[in-house]
PDB file of N, CA and C in Angstrom:
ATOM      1  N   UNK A   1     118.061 109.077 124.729  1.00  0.00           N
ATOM      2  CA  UNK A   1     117.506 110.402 124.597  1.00  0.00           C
ATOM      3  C   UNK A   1     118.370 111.188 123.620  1.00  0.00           C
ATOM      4  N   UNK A   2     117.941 111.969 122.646  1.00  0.00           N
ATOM      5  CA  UNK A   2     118.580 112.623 121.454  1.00  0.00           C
ATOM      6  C   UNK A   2     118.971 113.846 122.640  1.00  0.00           C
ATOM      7  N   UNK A   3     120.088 114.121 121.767  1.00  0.00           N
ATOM      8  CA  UNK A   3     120.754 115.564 122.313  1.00  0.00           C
ATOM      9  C   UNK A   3     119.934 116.870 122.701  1.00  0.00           C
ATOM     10  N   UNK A   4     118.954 117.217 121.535  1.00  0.00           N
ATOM     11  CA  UNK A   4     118.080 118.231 121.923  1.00  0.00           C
ATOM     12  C   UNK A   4     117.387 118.083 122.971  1.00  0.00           C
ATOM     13  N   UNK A   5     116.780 116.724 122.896  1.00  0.00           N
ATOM     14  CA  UNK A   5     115.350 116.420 123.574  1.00  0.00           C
ATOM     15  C   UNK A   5     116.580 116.585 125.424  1.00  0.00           C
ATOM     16  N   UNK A   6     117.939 116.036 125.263  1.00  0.00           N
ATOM     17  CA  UNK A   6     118.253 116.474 126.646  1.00  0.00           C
ATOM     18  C   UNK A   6     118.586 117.985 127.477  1.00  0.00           C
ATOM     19  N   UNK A   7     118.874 118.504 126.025  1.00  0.00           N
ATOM     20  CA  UNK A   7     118.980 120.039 126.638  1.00  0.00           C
ATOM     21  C   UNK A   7     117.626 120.382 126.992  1.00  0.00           C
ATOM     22  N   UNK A   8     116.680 120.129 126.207  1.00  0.00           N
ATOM     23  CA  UNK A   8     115.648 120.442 126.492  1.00  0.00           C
ATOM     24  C   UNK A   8     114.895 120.537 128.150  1.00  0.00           C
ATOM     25  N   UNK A   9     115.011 119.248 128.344  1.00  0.00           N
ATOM     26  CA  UNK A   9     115.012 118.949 129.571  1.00  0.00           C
ATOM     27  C   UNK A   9     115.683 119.353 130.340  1.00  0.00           C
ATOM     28  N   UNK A  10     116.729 120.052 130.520  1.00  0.00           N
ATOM     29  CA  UNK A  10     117.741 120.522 131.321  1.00  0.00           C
ATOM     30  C   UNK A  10     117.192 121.953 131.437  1.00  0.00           C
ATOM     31  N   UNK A  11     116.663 122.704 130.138  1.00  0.00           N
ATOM     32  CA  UNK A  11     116.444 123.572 130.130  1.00  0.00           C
ATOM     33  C   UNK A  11     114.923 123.848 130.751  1.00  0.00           C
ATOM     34  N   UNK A  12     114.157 123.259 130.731  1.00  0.00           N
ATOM     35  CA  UNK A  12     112.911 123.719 131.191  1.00  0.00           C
ATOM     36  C   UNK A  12     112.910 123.224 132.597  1.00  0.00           C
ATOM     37  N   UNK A  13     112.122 124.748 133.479  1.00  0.00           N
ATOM     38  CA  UNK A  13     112.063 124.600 135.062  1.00  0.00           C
ATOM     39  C   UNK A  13     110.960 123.164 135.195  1.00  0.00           C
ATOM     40  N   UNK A  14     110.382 122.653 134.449  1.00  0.00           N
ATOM     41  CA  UNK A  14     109.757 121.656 134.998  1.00  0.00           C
ATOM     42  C   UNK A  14     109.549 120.611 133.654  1.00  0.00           C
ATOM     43  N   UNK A  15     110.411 119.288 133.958  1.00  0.00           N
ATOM     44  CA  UNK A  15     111.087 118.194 133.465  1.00  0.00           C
ATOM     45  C   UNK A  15     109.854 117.421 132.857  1.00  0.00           C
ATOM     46  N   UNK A  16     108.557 117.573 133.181  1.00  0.00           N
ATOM     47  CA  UNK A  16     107.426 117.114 132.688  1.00  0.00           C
ATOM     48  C   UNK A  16     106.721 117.841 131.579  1.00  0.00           C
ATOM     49  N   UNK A  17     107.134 118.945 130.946  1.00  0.00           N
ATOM     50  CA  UNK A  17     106.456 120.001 130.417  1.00  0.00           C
ATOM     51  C   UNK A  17     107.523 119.566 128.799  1.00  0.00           C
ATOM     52  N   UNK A  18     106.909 119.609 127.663  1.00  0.00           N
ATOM     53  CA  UNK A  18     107.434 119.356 126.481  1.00  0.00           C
ATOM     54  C   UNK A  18     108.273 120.490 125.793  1.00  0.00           C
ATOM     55  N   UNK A  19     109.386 120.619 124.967  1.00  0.00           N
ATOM     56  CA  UNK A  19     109.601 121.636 123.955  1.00  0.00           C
ATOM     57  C   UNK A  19     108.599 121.388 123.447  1.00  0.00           C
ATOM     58  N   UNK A  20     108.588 122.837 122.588  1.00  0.00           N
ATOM     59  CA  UNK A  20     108.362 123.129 120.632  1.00  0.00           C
ATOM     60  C   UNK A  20     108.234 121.465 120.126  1.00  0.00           C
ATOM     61  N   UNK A  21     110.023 121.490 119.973  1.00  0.00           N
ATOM     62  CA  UNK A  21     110.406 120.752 118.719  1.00  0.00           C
ATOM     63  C   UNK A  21     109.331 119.807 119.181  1.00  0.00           C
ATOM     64  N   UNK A  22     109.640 118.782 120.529  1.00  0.00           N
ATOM     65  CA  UNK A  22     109.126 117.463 120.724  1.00  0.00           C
ATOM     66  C   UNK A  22     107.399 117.626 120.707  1.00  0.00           C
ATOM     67  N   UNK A  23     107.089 118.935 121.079  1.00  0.00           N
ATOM     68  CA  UNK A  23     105.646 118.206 120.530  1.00  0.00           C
ATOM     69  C   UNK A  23     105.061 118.564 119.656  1.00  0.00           C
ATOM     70  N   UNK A  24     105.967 119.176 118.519  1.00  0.00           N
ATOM     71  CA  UNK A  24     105.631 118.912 117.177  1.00  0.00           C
ATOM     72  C   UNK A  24     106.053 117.408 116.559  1.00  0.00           C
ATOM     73  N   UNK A  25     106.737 116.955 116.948  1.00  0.00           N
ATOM     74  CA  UNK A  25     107.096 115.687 116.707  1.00  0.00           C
ATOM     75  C   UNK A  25     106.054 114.789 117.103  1.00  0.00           C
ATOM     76  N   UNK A  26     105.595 115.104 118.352  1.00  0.00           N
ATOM     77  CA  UNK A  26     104.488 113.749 118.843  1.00  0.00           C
ATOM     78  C   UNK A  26     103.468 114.451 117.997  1.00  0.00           C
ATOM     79  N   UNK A  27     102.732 115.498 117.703  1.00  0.00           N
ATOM     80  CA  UNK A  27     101.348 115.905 116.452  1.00  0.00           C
ATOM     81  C   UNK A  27     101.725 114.949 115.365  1.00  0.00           C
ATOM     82  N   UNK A  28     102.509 114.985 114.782  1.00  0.00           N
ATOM     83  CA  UNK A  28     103.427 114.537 113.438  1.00  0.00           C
ATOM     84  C   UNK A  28     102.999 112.940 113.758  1.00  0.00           C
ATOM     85  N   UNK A  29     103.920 112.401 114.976  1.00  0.00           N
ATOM     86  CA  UNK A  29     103.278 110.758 115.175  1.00  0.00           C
ATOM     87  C   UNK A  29     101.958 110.405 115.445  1.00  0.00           C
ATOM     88  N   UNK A  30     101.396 111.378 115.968  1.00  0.00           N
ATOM     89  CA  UNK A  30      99.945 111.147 116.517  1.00  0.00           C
ATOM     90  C   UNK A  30      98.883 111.139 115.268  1.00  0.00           C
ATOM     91  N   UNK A  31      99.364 112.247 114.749  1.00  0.00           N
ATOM     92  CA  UNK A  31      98.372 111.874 112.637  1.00  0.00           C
ATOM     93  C   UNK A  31      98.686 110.901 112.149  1.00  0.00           C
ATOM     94  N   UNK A  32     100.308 110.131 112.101  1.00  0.00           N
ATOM     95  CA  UNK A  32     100.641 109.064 111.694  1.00  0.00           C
ATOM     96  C   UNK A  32      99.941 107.537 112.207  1.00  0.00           C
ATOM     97  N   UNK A  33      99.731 108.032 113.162  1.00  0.00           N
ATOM     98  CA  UNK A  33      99.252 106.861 113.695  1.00  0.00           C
ATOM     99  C   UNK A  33      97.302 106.715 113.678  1.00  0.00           C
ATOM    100  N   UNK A  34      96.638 107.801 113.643  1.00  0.00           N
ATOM    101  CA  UNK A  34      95.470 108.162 113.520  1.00  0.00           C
ATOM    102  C   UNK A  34      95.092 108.275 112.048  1.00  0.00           C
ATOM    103  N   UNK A  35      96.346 108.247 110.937  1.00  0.00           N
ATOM    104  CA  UNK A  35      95.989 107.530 109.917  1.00  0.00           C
ATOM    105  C   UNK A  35      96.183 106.482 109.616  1.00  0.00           C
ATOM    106  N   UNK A  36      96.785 105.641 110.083  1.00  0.00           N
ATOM    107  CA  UNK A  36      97.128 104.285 110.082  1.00  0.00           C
ATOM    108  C   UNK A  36      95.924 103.525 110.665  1.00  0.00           C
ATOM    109  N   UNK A  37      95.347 103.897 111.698  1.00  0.00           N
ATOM    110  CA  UNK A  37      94.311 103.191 112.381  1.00  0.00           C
ATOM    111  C   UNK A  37      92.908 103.549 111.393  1.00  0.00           C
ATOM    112  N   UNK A  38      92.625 104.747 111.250  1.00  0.00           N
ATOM    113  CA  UNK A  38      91.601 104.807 109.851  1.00  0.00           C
ATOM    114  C   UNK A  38      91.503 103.732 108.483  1.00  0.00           C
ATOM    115  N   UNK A  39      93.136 103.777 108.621  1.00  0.00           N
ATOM    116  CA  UNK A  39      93.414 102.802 106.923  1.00  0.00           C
ATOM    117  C   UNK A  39      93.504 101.943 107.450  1.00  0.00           C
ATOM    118  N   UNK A  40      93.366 100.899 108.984  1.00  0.00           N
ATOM    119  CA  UNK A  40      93.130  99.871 109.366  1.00  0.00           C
ATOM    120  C   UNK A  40      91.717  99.066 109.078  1.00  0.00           C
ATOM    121  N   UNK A  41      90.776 100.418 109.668  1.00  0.00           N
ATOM    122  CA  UNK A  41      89.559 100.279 110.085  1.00  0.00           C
ATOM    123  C   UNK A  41      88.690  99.588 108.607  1.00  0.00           C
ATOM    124  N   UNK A  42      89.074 100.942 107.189  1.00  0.00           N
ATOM    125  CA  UNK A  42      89.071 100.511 106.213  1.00  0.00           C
ATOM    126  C   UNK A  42      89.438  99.027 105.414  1.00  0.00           C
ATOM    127  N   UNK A  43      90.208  99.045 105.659  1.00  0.00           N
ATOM    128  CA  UNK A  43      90.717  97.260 105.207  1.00  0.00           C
ATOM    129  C   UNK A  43      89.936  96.432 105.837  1.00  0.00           C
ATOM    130  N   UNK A  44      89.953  96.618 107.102  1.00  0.00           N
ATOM    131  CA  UNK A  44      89.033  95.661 107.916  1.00  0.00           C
ATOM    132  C   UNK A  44      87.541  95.704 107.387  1.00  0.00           C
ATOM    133  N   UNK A  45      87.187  96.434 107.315  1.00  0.00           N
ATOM    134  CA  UNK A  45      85.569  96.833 106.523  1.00  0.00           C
ATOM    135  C   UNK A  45      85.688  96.072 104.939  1.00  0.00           C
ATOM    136  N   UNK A  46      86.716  96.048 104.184  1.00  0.00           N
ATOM    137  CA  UNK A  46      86.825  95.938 102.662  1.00  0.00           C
ATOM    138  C   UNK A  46      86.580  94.267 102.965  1.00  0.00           C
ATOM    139  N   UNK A  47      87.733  93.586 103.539  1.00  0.00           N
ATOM    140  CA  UNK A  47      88.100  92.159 104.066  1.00  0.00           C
ATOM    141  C   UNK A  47      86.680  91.977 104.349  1.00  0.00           C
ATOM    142  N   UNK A  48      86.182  92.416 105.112  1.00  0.00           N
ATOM    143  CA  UNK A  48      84.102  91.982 105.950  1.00  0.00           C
ATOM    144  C   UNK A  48      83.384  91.367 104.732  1.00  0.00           C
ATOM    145  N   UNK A  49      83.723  92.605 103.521  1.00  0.00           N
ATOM    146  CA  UNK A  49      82.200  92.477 102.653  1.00  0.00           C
ATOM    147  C   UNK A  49      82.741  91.658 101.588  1.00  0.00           C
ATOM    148  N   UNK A  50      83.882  90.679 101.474  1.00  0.00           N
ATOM    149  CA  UNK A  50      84.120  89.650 100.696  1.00  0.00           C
ATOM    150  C   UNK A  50      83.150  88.595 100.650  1.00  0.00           C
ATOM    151  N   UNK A  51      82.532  88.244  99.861  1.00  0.00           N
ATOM    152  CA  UNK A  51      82.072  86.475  99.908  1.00  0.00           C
ATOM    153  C   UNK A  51      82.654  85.841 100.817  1.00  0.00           C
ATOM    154  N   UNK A  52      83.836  85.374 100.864  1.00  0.00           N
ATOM    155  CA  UNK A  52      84.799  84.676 101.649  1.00  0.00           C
ATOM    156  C   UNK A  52      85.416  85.381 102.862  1.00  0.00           C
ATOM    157  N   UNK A  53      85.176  85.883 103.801  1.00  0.00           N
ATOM    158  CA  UNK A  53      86.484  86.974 104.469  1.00  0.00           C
ATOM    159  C   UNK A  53      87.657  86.005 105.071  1.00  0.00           C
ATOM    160  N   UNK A  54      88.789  86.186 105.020  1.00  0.00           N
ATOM    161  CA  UNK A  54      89.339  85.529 105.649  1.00  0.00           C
ATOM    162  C   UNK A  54      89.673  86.140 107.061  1.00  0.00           C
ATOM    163  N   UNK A  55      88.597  85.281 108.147  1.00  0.00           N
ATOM    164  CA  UNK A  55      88.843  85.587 109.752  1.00  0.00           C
ATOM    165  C   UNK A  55      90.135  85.718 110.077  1.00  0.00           C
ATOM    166  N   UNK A  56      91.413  84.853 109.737  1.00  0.00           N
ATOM    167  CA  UNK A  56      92.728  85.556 110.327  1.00  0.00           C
ATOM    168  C   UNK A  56      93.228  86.494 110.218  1.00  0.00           C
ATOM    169  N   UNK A  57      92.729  87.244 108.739  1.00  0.00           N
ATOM    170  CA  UNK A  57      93.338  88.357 108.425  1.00  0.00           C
ATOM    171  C   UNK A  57      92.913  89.743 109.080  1.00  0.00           C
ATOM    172  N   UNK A  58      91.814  89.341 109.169  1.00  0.00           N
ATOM    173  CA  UNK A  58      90.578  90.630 110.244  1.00  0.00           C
ATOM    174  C   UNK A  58      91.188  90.877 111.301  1.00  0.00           C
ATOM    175  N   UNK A  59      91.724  89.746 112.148  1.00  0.00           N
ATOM    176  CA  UNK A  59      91.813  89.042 113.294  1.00  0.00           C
ATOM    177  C   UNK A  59      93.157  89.928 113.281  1.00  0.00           C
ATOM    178  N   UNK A  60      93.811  89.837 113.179  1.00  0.00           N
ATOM    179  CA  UNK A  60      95.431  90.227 112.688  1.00  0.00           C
ATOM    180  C   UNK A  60      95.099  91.671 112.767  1.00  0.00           C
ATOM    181  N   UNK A  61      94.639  92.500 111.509  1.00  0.00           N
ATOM    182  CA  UNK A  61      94.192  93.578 111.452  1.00  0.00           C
ATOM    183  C   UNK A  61      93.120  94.122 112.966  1.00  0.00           C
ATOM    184  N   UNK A  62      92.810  93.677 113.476  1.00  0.00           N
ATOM    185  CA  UNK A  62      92.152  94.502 114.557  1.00  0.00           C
ATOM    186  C   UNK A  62      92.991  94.292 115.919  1.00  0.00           C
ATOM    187  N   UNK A  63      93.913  93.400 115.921  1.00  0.00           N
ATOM    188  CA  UNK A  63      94.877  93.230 116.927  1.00  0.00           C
ATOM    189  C   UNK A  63      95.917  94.663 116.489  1.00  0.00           C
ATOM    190  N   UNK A  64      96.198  95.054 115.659  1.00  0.00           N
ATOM    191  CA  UNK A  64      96.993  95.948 115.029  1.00  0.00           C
ATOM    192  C   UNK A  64      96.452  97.206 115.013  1.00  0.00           C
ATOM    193  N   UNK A  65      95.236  97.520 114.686  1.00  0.00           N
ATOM    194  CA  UNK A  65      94.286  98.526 115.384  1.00  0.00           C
ATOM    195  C   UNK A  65      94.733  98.652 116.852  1.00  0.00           C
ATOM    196  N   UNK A  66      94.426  97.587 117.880  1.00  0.00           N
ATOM    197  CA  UNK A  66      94.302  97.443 119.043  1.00  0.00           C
ATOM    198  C   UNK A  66      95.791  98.250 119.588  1.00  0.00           C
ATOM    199  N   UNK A  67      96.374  97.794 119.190  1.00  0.00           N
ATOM    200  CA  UNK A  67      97.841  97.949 119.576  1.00  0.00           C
ATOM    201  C   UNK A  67      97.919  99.763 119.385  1.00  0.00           C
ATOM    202  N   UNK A  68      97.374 100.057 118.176  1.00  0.00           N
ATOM    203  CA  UNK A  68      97.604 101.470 117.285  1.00  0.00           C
ATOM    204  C   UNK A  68      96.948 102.455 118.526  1.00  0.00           C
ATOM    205  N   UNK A  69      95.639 101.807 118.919  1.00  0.00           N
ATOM    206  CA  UNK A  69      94.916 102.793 120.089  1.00  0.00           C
ATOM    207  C   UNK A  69      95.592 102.737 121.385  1.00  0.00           C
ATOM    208  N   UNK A  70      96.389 102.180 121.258  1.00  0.00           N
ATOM    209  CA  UNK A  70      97.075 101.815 122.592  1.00  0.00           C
ATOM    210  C   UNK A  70      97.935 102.983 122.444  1.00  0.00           C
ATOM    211  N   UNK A  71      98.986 103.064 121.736  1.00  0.00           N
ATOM    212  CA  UNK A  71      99.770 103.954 121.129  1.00  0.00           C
ATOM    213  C   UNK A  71      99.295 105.480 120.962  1.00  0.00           C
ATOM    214  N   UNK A  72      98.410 105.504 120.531  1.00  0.00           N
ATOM    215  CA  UNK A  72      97.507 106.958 120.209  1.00  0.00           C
ATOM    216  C   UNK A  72      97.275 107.133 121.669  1.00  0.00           C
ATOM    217  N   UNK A  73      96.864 106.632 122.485  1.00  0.00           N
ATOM    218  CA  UNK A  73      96.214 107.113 123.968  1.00  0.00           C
ATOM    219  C   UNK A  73      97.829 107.584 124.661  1.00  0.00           C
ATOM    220  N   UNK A  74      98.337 106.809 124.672  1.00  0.00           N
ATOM    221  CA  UNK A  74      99.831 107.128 125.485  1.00  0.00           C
ATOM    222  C   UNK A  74     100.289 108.513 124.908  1.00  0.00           C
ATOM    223  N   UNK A  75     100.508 108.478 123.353  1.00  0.00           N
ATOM    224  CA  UNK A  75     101.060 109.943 122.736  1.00  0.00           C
ATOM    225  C   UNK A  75     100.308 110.917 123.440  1.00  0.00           C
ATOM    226  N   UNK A  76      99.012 110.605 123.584  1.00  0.00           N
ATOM    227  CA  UNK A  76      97.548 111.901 123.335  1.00  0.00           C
ATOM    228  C   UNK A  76      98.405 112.147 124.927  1.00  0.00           C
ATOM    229  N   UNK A  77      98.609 111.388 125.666  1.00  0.00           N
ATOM    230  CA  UNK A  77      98.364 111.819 127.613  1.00  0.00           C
ATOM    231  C   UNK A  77     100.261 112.276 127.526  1.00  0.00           C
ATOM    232  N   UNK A  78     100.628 112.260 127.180  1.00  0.00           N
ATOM    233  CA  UNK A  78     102.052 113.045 126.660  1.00  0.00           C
ATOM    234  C   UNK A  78     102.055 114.237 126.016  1.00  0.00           C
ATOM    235  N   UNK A  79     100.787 114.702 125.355  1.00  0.00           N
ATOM    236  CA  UNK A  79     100.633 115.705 124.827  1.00  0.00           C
ATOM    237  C   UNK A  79     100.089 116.556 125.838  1.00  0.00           C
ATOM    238  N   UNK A  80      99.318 116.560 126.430  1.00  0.00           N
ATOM    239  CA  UNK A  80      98.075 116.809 127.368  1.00  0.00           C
ATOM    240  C   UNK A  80      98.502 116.749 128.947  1.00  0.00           C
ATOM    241  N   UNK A  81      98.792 118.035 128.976  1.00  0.00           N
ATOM    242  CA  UNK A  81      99.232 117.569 131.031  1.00  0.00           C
ATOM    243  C   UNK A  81      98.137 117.014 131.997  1.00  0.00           C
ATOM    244  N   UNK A  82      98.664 116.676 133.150  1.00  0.00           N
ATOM    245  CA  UNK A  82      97.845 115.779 133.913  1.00  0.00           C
ATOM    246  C   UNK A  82      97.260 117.230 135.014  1.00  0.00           C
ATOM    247  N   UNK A  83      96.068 116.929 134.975  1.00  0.00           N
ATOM    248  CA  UNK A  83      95.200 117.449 135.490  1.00  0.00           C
ATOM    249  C   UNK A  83      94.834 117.419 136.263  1.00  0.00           C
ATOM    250  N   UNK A  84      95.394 118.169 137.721  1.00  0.00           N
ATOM    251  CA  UNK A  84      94.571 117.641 139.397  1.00  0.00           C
ATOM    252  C   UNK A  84      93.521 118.414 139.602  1.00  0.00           C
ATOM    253  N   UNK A  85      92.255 117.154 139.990  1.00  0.00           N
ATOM    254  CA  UNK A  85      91.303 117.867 139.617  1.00  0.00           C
ATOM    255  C   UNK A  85      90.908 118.129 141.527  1.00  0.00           C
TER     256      UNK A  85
END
């Protein structure tokens, strides 16, 4: 844990609730990663409409997608408090 991110925590009455800084930091990763999965999606589409596609490379590329949404969902529910409904 970085120094801020522990004061941080020390400092706020409830240990689940984000700074500023950190969730400007997770917006920052969360575009990073929501452009990465766009410029996935793309390649994967370019690779499709070849004569030839090569299936491993797709294959590869949508496992890497896969992984990316995995990633994006975890940031997003870190951003977003939990909700008793």
């Amino acid at each position: 844990m970085e120094k801020g991110a522990f004061f941080c925590y020390m400092r706020t009455p409830n240990p689940d609730s984000l700074c500023m800084n950190e969730q400007e930091k997770l917006q920052e990763f969360l575009a990073t990663l929501k452009a990465e999965h766009r410029d996935l999606d793309d390649a994967i589409s370019a690779l499709s409409q070849r004569p030839v596609p090569d299936m491993i490379q797709i294959q590869r590329l949508k496992k890497r997608k896969l992984v990316l949404r995995d990633e994006i969902i975890r940031t997003e529910s870190r951003l977003l408090p939990d909700i008793i409904a």
